[in-house]
N, C-alpha and C. Protein backbone atom coordinates (compact mmCIF):
# COMPACT_ATOMS: atom_id res chain seq x y z
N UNK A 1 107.40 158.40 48.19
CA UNK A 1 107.02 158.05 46.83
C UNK A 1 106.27 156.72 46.75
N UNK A 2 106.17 155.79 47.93
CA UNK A 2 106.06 154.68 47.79
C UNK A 2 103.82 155.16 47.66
N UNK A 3 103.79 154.02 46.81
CA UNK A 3 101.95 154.18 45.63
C UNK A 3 102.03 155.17 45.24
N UNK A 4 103.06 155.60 44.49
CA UNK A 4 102.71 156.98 43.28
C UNK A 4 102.64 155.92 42.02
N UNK A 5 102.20 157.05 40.93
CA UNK A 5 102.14 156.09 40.10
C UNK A 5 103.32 157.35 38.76
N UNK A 6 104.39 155.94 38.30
CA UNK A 6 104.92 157.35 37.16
C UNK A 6 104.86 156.64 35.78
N UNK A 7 105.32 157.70 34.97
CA UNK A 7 105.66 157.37 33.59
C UNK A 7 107.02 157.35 33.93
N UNK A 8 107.68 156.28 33.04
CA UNK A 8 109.52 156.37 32.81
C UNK A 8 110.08 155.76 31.86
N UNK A 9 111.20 155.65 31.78
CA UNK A 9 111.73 155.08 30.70
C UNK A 9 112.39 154.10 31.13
N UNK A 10 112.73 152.94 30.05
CA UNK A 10 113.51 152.20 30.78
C UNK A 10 115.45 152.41 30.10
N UNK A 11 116.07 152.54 30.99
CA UNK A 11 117.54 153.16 31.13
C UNK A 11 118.07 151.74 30.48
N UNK A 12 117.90 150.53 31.39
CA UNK A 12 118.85 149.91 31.41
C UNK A 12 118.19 148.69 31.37
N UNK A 13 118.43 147.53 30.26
CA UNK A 13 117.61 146.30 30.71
C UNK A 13 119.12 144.74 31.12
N UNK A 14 118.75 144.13 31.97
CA UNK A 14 119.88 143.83 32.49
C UNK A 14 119.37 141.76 32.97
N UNK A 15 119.84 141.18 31.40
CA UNK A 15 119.20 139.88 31.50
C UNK A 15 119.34 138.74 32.54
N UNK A 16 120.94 139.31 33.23
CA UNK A 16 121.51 138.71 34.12
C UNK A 16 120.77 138.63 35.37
N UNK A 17 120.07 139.82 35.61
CA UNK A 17 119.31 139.92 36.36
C UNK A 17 117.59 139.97 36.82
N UNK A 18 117.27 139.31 34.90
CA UNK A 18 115.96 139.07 34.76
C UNK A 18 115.19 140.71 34.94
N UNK A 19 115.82 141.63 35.24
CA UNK A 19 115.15 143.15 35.80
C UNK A 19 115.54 144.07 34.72
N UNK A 20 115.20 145.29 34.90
CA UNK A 20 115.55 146.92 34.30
C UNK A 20 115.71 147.81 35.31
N UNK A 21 116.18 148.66 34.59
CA UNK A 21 116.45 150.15 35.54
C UNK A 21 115.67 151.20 34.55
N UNK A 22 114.89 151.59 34.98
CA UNK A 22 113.75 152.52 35.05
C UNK A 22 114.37 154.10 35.89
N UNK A 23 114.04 154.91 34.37
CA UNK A 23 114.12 156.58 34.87
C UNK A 23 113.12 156.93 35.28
N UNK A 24 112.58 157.50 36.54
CA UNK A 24 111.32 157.97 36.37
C UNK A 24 111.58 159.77 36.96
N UNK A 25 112.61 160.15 37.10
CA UNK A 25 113.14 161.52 37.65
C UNK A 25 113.55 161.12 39.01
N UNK A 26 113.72 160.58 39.54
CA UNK A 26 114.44 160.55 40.85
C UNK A 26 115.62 160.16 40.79
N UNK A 27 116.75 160.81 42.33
CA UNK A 27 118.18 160.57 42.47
C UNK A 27 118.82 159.58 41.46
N UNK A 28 118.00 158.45 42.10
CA UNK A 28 118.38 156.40 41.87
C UNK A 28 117.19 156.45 40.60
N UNK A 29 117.91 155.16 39.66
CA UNK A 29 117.22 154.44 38.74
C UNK A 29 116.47 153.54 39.36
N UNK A 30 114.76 153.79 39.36
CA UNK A 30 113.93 152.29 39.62
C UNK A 30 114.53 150.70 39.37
N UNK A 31 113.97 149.93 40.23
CA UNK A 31 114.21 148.66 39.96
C UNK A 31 113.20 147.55 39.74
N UNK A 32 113.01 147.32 38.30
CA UNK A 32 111.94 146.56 38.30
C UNK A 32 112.22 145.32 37.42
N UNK A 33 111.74 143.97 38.23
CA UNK A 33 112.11 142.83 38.05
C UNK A 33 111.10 142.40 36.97
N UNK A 34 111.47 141.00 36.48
CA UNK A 34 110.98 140.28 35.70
C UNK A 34 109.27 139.92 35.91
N UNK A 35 109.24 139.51 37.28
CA UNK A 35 108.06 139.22 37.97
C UNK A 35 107.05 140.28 37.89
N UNK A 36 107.85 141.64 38.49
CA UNK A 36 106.91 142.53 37.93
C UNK A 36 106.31 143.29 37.20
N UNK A 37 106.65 142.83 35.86
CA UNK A 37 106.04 143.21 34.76
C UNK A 37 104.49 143.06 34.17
N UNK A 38 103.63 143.14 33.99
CA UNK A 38 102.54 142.90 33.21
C UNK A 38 101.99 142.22 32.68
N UNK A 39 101.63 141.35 32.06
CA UNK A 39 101.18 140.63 30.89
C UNK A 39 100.68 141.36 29.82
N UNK A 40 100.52 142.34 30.04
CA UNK A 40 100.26 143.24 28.80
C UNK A 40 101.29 143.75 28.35
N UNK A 41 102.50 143.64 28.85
CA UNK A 41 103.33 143.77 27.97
C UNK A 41 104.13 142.37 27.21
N UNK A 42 103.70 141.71 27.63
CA UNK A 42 104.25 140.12 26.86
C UNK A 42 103.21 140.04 25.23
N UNK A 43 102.89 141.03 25.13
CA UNK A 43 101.79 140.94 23.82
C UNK A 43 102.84 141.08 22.84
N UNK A 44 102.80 139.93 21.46
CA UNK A 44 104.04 140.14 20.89
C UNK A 44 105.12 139.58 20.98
N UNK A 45 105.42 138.96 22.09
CA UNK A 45 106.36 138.37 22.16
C UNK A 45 106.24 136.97 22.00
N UNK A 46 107.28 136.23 21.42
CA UNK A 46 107.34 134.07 21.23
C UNK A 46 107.96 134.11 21.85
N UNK A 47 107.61 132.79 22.73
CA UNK A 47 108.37 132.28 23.60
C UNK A 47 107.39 130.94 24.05
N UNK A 48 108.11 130.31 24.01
CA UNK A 48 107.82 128.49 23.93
C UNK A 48 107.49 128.49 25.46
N UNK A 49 108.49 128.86 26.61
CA UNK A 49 108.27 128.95 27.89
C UNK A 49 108.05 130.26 27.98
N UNK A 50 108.91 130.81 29.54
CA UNK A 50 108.44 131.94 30.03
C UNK A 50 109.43 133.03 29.56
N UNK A 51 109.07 134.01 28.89
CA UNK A 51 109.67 134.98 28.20
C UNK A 51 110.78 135.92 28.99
N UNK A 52 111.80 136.13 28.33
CA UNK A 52 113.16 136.99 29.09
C UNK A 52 112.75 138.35 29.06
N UNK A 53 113.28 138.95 29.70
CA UNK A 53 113.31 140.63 30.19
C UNK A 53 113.79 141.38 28.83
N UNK A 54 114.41 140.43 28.24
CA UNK A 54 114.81 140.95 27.11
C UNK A 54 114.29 141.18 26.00
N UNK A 55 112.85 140.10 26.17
CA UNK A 55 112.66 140.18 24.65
C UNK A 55 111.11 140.72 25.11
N UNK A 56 110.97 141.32 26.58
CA UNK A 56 109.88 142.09 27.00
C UNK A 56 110.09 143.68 27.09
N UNK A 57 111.55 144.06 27.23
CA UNK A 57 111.77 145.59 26.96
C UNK A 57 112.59 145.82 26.59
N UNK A 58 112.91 146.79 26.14
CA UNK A 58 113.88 147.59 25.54
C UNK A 58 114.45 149.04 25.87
N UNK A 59 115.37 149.22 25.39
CA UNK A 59 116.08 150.74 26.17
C UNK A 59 115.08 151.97 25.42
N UNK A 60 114.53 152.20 26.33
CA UNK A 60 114.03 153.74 25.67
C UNK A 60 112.68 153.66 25.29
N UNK A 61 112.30 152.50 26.25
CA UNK A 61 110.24 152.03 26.01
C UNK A 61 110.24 152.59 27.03
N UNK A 62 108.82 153.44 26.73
CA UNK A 62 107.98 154.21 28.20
C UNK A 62 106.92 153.26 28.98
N UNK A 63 107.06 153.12 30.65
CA UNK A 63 106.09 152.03 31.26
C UNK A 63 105.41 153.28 32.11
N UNK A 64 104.47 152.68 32.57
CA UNK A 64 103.42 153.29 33.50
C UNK A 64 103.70 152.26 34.97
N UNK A 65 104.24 152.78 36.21
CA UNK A 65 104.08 151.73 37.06
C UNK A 65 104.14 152.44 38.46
N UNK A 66 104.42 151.86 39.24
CA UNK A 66 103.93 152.22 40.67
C UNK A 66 105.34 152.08 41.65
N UNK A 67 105.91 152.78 42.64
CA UNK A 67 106.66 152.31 43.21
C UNK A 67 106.14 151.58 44.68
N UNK A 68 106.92 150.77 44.89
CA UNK A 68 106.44 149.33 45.99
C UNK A 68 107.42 149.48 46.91
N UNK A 69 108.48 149.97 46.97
CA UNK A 69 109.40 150.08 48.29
C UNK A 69 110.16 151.50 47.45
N UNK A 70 110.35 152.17 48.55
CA UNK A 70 111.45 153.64 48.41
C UNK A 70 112.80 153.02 48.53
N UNK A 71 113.22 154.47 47.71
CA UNK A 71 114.81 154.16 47.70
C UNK A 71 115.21 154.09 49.17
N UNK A 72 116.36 153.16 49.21
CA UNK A 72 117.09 152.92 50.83
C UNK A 72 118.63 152.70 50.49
N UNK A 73 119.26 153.11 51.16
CA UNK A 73 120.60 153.38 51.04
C UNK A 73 120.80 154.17 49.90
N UNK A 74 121.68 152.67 49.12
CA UNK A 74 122.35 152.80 47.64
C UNK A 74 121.19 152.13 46.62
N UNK A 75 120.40 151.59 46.92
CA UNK A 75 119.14 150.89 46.27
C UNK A 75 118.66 151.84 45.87
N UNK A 76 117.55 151.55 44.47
CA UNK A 76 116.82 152.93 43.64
C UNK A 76 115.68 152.14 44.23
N UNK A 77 114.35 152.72 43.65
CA UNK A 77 113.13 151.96 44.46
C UNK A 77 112.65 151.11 43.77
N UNK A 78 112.17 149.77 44.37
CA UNK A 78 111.47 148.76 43.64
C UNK A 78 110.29 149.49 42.94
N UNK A 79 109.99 148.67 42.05
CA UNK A 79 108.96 149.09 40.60
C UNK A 79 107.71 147.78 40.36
N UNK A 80 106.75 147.88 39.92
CA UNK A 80 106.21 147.46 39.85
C UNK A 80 105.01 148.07 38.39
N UNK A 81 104.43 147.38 37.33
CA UNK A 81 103.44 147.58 36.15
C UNK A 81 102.19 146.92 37.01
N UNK A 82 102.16 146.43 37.93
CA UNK A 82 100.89 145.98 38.72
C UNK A 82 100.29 147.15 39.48
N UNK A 83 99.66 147.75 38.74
CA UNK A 83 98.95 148.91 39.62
C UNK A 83 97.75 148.55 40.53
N UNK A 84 97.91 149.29 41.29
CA UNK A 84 96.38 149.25 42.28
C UNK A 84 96.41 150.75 43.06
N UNK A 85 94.70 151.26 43.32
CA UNK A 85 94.61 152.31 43.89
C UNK A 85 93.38 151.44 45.01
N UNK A 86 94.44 152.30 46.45
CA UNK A 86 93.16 151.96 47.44
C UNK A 86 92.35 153.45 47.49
N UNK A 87 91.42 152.55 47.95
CA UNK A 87 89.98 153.37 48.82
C UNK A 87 89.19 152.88 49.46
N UNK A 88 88.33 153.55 49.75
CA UNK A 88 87.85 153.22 51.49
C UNK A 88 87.28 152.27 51.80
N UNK A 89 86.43 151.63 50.93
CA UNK A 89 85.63 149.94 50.99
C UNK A 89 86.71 148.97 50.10
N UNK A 90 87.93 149.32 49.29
CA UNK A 90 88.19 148.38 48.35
C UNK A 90 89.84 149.33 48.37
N UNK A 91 90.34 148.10 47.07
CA UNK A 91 91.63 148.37 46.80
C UNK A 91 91.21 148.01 44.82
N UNK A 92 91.58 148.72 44.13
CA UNK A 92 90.90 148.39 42.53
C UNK A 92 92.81 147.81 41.93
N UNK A 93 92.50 147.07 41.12
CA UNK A 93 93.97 146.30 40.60
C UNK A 93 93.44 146.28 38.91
N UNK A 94 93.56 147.28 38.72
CA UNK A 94 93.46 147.30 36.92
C UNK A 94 93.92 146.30 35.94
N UNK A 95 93.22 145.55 34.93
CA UNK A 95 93.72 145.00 33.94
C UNK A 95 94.10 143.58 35.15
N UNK A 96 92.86 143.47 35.98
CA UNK A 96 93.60 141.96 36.58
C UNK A 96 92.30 141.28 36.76
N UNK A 97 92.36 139.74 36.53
CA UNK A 97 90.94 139.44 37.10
C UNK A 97 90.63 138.80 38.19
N UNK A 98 91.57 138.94 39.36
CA UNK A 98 91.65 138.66 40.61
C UNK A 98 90.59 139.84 41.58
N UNK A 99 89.78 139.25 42.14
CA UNK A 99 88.65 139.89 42.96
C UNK A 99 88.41 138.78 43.86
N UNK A 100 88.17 139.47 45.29
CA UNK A 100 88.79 139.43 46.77
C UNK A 100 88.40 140.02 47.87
N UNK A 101 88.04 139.72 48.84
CA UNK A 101 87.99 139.72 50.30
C UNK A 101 89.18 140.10 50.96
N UNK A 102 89.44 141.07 52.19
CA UNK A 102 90.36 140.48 52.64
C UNK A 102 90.75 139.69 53.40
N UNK A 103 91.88 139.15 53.80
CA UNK A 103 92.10 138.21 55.00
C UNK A 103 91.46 138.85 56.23
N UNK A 104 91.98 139.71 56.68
CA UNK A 104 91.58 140.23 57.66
C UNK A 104 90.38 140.20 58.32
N UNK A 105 89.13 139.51 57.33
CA UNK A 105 87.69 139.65 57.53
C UNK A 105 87.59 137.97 57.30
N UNK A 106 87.55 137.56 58.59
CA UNK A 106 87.70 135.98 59.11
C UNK A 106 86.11 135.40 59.28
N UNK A 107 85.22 136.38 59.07
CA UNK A 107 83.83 135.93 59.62
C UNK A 107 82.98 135.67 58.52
N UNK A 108 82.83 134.26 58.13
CA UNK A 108 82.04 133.44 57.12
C UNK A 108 81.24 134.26 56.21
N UNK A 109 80.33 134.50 57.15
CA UNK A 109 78.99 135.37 56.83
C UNK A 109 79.47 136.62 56.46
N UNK A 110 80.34 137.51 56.90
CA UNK A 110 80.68 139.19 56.22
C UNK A 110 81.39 138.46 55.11
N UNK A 111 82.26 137.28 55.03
CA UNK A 111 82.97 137.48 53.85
C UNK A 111 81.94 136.91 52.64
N UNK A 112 81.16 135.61 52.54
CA UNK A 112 79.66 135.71 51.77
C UNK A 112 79.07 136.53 51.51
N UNK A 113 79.03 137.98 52.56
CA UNK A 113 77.64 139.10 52.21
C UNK A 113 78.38 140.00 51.17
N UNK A 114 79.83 140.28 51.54
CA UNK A 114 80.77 141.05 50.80
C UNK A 114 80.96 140.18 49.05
N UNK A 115 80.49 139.36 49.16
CA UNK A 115 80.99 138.61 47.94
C UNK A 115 79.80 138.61 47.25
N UNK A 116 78.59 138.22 47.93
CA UNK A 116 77.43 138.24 47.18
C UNK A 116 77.10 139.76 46.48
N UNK A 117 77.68 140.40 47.55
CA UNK A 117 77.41 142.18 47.61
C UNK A 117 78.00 142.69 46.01
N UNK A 118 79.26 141.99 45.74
CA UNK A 118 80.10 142.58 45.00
C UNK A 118 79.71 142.07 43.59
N UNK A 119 79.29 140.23 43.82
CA UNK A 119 78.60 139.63 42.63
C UNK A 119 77.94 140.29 41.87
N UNK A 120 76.95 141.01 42.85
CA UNK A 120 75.35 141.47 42.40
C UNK A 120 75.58 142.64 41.48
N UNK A 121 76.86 143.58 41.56
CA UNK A 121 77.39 144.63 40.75
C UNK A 121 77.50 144.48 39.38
N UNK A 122 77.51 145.18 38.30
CA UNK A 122 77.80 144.88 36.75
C UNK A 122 79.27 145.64 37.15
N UNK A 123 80.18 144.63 36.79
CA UNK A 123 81.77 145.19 37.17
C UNK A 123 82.15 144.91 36.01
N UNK A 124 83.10 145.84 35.29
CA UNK A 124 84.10 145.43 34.09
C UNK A 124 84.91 144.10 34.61
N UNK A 125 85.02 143.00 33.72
CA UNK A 125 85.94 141.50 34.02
C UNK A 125 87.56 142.12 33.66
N UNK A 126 88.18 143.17 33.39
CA UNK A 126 88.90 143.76 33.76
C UNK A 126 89.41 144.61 34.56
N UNK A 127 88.80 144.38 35.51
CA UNK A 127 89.22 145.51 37.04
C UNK A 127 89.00 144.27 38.11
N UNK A 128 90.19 144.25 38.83
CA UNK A 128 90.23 143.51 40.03
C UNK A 128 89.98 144.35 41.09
N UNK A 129 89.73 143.49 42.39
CA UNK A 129 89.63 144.32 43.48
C UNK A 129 89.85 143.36 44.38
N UNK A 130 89.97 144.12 45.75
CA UNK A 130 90.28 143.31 47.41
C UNK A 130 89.17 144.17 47.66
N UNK A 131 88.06 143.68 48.28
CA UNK A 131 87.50 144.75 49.63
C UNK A 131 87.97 144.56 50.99
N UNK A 132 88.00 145.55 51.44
CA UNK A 132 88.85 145.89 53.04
C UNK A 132 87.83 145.76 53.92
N UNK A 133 88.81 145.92 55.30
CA UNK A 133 88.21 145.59 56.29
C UNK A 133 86.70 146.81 56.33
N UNK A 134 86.94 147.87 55.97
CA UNK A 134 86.21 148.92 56.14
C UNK A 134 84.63 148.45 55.44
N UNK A 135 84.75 147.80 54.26
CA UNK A 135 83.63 147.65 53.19
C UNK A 135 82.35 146.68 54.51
N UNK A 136 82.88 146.09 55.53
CA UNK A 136 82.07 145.48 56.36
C UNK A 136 80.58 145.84 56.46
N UNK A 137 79.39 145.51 56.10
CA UNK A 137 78.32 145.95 56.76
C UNK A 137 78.18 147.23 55.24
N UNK A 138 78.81 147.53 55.11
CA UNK A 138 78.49 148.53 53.47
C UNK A 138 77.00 147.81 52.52
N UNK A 139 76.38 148.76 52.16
CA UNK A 139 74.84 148.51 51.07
C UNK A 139 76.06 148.29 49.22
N UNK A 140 75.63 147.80 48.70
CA UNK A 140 75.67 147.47 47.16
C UNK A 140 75.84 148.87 46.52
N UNK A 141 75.38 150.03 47.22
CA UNK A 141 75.41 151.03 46.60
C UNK A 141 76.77 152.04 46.92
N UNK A 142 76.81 152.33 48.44
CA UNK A 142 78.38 152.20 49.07
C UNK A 142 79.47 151.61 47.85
N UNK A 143 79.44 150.33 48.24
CA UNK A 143 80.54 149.78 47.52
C UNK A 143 81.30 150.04 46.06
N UNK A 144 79.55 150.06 45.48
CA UNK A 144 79.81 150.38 43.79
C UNK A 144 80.29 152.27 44.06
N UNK A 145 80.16 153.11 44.64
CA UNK A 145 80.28 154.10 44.36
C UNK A 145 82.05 154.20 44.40
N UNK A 146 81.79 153.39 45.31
CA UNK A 146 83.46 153.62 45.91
C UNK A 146 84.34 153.02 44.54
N UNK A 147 83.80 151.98 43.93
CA UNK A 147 83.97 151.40 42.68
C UNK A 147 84.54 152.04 41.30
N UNK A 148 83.37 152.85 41.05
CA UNK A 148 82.93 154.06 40.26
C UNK A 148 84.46 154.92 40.18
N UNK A 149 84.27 155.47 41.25
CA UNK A 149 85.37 156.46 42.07
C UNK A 149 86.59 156.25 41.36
N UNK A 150 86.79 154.69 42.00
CA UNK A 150 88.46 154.12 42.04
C UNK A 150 89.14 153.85 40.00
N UNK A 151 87.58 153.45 39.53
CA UNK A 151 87.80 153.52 37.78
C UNK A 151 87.92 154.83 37.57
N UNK A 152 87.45 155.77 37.89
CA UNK A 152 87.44 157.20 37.29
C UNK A 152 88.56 157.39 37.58
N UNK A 153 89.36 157.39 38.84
CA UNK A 153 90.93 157.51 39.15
C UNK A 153 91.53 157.14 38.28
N UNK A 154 91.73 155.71 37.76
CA UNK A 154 92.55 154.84 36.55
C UNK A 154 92.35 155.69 35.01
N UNK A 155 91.27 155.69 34.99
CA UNK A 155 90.59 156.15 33.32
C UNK A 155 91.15 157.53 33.46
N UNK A 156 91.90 158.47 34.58
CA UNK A 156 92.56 160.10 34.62
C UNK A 156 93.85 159.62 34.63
N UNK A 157 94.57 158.61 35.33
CA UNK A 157 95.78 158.29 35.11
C UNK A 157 96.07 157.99 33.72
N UNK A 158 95.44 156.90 33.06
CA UNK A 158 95.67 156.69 31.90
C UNK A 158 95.63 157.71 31.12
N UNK A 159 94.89 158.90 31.11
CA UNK A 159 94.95 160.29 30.31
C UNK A 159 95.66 160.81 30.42
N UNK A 160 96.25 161.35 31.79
CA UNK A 160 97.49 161.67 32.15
C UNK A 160 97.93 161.33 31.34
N UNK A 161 98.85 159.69 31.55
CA UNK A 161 100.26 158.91 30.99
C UNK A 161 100.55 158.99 29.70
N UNK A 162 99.07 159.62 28.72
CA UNK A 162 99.12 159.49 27.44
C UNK A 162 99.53 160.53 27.15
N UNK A 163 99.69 161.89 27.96
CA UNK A 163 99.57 163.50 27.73
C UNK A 163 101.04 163.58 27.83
N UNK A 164 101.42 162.64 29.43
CA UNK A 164 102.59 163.45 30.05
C UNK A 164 104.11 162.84 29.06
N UNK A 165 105.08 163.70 29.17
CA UNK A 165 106.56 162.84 28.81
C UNK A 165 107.13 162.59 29.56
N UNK A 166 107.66 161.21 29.70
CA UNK A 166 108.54 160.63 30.73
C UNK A 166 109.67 161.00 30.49
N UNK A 167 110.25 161.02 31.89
CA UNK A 167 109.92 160.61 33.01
C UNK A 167 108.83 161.87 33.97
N UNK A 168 107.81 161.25 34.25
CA UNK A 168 106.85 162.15 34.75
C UNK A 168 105.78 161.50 36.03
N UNK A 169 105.66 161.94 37.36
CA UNK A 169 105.03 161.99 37.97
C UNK A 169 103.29 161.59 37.56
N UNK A 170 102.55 160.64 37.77
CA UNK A 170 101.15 160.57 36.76
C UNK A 170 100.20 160.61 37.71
N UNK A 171 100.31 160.23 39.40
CA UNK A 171 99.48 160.03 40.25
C UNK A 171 100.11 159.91 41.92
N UNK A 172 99.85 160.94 43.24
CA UNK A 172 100.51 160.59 44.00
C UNK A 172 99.61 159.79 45.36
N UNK A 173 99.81 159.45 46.07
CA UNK A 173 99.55 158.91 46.78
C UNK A 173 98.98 159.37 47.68
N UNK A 174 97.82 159.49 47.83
CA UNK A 174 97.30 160.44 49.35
C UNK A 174 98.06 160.67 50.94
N UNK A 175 98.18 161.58 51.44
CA UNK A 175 99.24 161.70 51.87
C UNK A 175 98.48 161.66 53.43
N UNK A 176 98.62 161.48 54.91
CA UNK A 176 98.02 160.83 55.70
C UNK A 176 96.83 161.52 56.28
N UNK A 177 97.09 162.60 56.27
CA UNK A 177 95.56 163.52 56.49
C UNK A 177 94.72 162.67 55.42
N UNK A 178 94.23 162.95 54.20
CA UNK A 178 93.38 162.52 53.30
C UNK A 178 93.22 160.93 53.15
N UNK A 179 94.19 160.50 53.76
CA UNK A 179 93.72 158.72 53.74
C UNK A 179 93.20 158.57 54.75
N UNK A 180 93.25 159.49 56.19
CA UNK A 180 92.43 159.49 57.35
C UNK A 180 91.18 159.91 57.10
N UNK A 181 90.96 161.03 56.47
CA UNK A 181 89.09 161.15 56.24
C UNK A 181 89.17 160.11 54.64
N UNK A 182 89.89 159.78 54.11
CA UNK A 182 88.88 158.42 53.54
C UNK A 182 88.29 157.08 53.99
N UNK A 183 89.26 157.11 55.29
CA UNK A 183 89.01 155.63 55.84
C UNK A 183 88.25 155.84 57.37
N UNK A 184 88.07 157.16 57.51
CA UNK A 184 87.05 156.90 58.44
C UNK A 184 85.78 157.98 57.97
N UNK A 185 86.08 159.16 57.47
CA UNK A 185 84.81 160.01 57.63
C UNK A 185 83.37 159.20 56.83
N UNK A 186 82.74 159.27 57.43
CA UNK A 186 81.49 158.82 57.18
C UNK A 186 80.55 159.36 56.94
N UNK A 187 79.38 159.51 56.65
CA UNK A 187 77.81 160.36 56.96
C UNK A 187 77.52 160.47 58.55
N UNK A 188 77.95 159.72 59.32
CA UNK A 188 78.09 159.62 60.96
C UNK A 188 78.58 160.85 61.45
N UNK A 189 79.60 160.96 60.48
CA UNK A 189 80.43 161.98 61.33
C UNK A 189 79.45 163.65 61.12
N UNK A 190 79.40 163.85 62.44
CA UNK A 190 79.02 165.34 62.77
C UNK A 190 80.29 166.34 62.76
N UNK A 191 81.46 166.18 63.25
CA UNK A 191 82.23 167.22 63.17
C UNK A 191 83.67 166.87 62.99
N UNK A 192 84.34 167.30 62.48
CA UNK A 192 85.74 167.33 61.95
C UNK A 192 87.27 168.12 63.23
């Protein structure tokens, strides 16, 4: 389950612990902390400092979020409202304005060409991104498609989430065949 994306409810909000417990149909109740909540959901709320879990949800509000670690043992699975979908030049982080390189790409000049590359794009200032190691050596046109792609993904989830009733499944995670021809098949490739 770990990068699906669900609709759920929240079961249980629990101040002691700054977190909630989140239905999303599985065994265990999700676990999602204070930290990982949104800022879009702090809309509405006063608070002089940093706002409580409490006065950010309530029993029986529907979230859209992602799971970040699977259930293990007796643990339900960590939760997360910070969405992101990878793909093959990039990783897209919706509703964030963090845009990024990755570490992994240590060489001055690819990480400048990748940045200038990405500058040169008309990008919504609401869609974040990482480009990956893969985006290396990629044309402006590459990149944006892959771009394109990763919004059209979000803009079907969000249709989804609006259709489906939670607790509901909204998006799963490519499963390792299909993340293998995303991250390598190319126009190169002659045969499968």
């Amino acid at each position: 389950t770990k990068g699906n994306i669900y609709k759920g409810i929240v079961v249980r909000v629990e101040p002691g612990l700054q977190a909630a417990f989140v239905d999303y149909g599985a065994e265990r109740l999700g676990f999602l902390q204070m930290g990982e909540i949104h800022p879009s959901y702090f809309r509405g709320v006063e608070s002089g400092g940093r706002p409580r879990i409490s006065d950010v949800l309530r029993r029986g509000q529907e979230l859209l979020f992602q799971v970040v670690k699977e259930e293990r043992g007796t643990k339900g699975a960590a939760l997360t409202t910070f969405l992101s979908l990878p793909g093959r030049y990039m990783v897209l982080m919706p509703e964030s304005d963090s845009k990024g390189i990755s570490r992994k790409i240590e060489d001055e000049g690819q990480r400048r060409a990748l940045k200038e590359a990405m500058a040169s794009l008309d990008l919504p200032p609401d869609m974040g991104y990482i480009v990956r190691t893969a985006g290396i050596g990629q044309s402006r046109e590459e990149l944006k498609r892959d771009f394109d792609y990763l919004v059209r993904v979000y803009q079907n989830i969000l249709a989804l989430s609006k259709q489906a009733k939670a607790p509901a499944l909204i998006y799963t995670e490519s499963n390792l065949v299909i993340r293998s021809i995303r991250d390598y098949f190319t126009a190169d490739t002659d045969e499968v």
